[in-house]
N, C-alpha and C. Protein backbone atom coordinates (compact mmCIF):
# COMPACT_ATOMS: atom_id res chain seq x y z
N UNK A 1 170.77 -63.11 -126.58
CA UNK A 1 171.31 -63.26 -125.27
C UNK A 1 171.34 -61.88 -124.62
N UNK A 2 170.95 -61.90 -123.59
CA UNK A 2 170.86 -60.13 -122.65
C UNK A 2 172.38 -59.67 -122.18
N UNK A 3 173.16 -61.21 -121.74
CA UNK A 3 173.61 -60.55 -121.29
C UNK A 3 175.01 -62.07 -120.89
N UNK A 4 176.43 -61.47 -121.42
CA UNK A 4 177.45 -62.19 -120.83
C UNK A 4 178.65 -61.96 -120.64
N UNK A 5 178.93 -62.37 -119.30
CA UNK A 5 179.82 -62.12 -118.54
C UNK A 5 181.19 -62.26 -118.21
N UNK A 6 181.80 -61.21 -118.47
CA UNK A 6 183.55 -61.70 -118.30
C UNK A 6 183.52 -61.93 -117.12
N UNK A 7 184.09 -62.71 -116.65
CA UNK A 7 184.87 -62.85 -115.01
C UNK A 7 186.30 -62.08 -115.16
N UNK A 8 187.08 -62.61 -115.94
CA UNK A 8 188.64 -62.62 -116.07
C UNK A 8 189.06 -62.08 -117.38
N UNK A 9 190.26 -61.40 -117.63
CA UNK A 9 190.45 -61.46 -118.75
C UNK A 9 191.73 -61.62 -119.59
N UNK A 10 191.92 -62.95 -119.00
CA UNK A 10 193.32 -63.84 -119.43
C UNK A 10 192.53 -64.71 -120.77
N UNK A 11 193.33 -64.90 -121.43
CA UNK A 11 193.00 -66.04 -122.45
C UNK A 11 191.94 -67.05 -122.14
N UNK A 12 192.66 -67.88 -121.04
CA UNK A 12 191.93 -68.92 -121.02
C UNK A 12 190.63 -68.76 -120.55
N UNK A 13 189.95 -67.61 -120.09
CA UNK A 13 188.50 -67.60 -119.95
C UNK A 13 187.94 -66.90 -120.71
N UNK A 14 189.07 -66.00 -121.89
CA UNK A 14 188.13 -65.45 -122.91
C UNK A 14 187.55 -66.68 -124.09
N UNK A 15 188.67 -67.71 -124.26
CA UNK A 15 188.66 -68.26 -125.88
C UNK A 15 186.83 -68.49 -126.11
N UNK A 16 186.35 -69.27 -125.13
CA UNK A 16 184.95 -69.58 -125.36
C UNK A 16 184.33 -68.44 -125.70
N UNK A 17 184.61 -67.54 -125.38
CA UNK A 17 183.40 -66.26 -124.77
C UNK A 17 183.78 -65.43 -126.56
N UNK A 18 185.24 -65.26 -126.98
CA UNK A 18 185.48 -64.80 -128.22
C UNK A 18 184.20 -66.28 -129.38
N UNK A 19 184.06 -66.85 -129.07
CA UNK A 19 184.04 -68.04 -130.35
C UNK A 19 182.10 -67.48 -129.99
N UNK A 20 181.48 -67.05 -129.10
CA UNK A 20 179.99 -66.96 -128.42
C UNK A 20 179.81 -65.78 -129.40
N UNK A 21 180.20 -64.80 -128.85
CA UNK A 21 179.65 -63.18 -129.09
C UNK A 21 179.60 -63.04 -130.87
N UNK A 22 180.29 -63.84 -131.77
CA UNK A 22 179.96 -63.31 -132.71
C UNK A 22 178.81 -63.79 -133.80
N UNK A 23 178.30 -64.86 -132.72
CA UNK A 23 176.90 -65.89 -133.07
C UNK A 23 175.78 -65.53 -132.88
N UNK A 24 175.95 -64.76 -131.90
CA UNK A 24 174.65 -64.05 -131.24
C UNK A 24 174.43 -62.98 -131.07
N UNK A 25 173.06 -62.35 -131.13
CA UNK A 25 173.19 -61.42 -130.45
C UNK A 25 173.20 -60.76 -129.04
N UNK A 26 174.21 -59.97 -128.55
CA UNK A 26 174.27 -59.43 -127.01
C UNK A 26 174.17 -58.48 -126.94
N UNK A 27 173.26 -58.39 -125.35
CA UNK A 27 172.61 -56.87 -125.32
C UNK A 27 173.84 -55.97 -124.80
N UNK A 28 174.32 -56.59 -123.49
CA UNK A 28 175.43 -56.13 -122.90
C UNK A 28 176.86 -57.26 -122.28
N UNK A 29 177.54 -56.59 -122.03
CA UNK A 29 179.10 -57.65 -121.07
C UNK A 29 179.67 -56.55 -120.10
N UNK A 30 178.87 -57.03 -118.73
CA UNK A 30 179.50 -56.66 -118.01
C UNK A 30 180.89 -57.08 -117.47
N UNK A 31 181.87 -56.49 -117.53
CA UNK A 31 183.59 -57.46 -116.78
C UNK A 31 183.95 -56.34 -115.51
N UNK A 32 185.04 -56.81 -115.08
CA UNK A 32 185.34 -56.53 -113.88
C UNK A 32 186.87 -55.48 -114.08
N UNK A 33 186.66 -54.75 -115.18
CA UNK A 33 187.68 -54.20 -115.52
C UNK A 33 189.28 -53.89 -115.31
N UNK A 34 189.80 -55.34 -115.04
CA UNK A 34 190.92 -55.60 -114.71
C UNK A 34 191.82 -55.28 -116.11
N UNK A 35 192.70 -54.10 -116.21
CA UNK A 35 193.55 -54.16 -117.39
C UNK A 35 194.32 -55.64 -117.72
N UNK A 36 194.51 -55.27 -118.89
CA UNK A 36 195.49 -56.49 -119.85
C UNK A 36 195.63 -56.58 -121.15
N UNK A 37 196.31 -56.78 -121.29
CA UNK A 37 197.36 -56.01 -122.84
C UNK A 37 197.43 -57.27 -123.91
N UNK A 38 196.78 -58.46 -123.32
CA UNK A 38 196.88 -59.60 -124.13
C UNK A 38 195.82 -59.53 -125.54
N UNK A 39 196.71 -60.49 -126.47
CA UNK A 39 195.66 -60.44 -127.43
C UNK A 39 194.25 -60.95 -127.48
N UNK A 40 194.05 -61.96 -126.91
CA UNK A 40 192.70 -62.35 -126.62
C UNK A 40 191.59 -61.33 -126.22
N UNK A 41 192.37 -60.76 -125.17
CA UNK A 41 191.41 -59.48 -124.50
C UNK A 41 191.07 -58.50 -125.78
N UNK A 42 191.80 -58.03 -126.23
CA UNK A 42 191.38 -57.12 -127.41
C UNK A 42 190.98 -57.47 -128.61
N UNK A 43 190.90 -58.80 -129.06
CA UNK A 43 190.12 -58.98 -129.79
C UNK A 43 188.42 -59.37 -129.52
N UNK A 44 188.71 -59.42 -128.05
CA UNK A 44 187.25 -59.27 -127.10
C UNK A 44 186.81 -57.92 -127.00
N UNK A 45 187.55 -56.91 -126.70
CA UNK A 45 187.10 -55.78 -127.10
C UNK A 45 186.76 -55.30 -128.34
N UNK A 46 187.36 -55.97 -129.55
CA UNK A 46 186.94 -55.52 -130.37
C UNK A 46 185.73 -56.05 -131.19
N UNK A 47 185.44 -57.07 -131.02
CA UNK A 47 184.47 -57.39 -131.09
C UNK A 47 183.26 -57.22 -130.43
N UNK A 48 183.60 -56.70 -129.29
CA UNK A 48 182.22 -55.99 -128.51
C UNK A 48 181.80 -54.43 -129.77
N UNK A 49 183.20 -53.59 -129.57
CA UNK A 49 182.27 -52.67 -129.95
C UNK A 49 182.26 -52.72 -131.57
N UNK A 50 182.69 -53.80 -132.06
CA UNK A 50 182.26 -53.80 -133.89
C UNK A 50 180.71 -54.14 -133.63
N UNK A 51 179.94 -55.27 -132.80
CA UNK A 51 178.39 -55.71 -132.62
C UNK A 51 178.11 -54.83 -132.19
N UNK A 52 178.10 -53.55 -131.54
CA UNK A 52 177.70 -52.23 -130.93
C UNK A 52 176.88 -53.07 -129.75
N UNK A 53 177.74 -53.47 -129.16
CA UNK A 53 177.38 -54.69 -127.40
C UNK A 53 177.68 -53.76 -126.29
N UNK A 54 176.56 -53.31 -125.49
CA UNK A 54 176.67 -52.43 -124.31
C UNK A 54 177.87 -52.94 -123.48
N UNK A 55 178.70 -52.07 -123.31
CA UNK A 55 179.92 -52.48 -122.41
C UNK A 55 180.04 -51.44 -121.55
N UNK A 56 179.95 -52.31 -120.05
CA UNK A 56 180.45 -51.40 -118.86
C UNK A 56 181.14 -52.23 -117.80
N UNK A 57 182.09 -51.49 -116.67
CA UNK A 57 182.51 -52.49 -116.07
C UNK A 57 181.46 -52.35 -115.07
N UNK A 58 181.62 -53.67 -114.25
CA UNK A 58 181.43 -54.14 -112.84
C UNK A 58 181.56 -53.48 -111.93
N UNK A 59 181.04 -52.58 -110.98
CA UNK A 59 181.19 -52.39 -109.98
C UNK A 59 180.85 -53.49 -108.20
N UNK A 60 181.13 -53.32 -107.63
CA UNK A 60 181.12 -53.89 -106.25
C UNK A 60 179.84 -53.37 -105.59
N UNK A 61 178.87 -54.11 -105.46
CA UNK A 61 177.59 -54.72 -104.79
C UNK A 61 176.32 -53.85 -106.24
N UNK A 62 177.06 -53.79 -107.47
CA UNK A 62 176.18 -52.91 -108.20
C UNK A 62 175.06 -54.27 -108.52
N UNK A 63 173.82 -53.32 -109.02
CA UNK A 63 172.76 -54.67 -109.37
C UNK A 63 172.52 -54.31 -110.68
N UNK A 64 172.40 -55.64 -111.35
CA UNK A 64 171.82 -55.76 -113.16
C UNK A 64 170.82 -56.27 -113.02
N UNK A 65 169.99 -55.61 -113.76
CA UNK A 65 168.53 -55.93 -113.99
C UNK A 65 168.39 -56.90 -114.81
N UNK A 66 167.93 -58.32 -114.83
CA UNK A 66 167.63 -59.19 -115.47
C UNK A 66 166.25 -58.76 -116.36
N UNK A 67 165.09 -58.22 -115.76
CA UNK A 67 163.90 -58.24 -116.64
C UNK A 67 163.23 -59.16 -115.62
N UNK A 68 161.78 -58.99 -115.62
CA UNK A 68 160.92 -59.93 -115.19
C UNK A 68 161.30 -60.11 -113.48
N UNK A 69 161.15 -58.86 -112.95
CA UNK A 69 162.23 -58.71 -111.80
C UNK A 69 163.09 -59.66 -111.38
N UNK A 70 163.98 -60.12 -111.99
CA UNK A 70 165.35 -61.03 -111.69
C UNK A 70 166.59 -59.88 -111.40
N UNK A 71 167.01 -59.77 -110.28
CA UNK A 71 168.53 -59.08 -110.33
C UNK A 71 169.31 -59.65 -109.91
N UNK A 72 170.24 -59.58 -109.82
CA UNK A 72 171.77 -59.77 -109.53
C UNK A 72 171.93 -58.94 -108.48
N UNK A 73 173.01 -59.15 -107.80
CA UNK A 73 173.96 -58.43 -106.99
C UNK A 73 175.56 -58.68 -106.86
């Protein structure tokens, strides 16, 4: 997988995303770097950087390169 995406990072939109990342492999997770002190979140962090999973936040109108010229905005 290239690439998946936090939106939020309350529980209820991590649980799926914790049960994903440690099945596969990910290139990167971009999130929107909203602090939060919950456990969910940090065991999302920590599992990013135990898979050594490119992590950066989100910036506002930034573009990700999909490959095969696909971007985002």
């Amino acid at each position: 997988m290239d690439l998946v995406i936090c939106t939020q990072p309350q529980a209820n939109y991590l649980i799926e995303l914790i049960k994903v990342l440690p099945g596969y492999q990910v290139k990167r997770v971009p999130e929107p770097g909203v602090p939060c002190d919950s456990a969910s979140y940090q065991e999302w962090l920590m599992i990013i950087e135990d898979k050594g999973i490119e992590y950066k936040v989100a910036r506002v109108g930034e573009e990700i390169d999909l490959g095969n010229e696909i971007r985002t905005e």
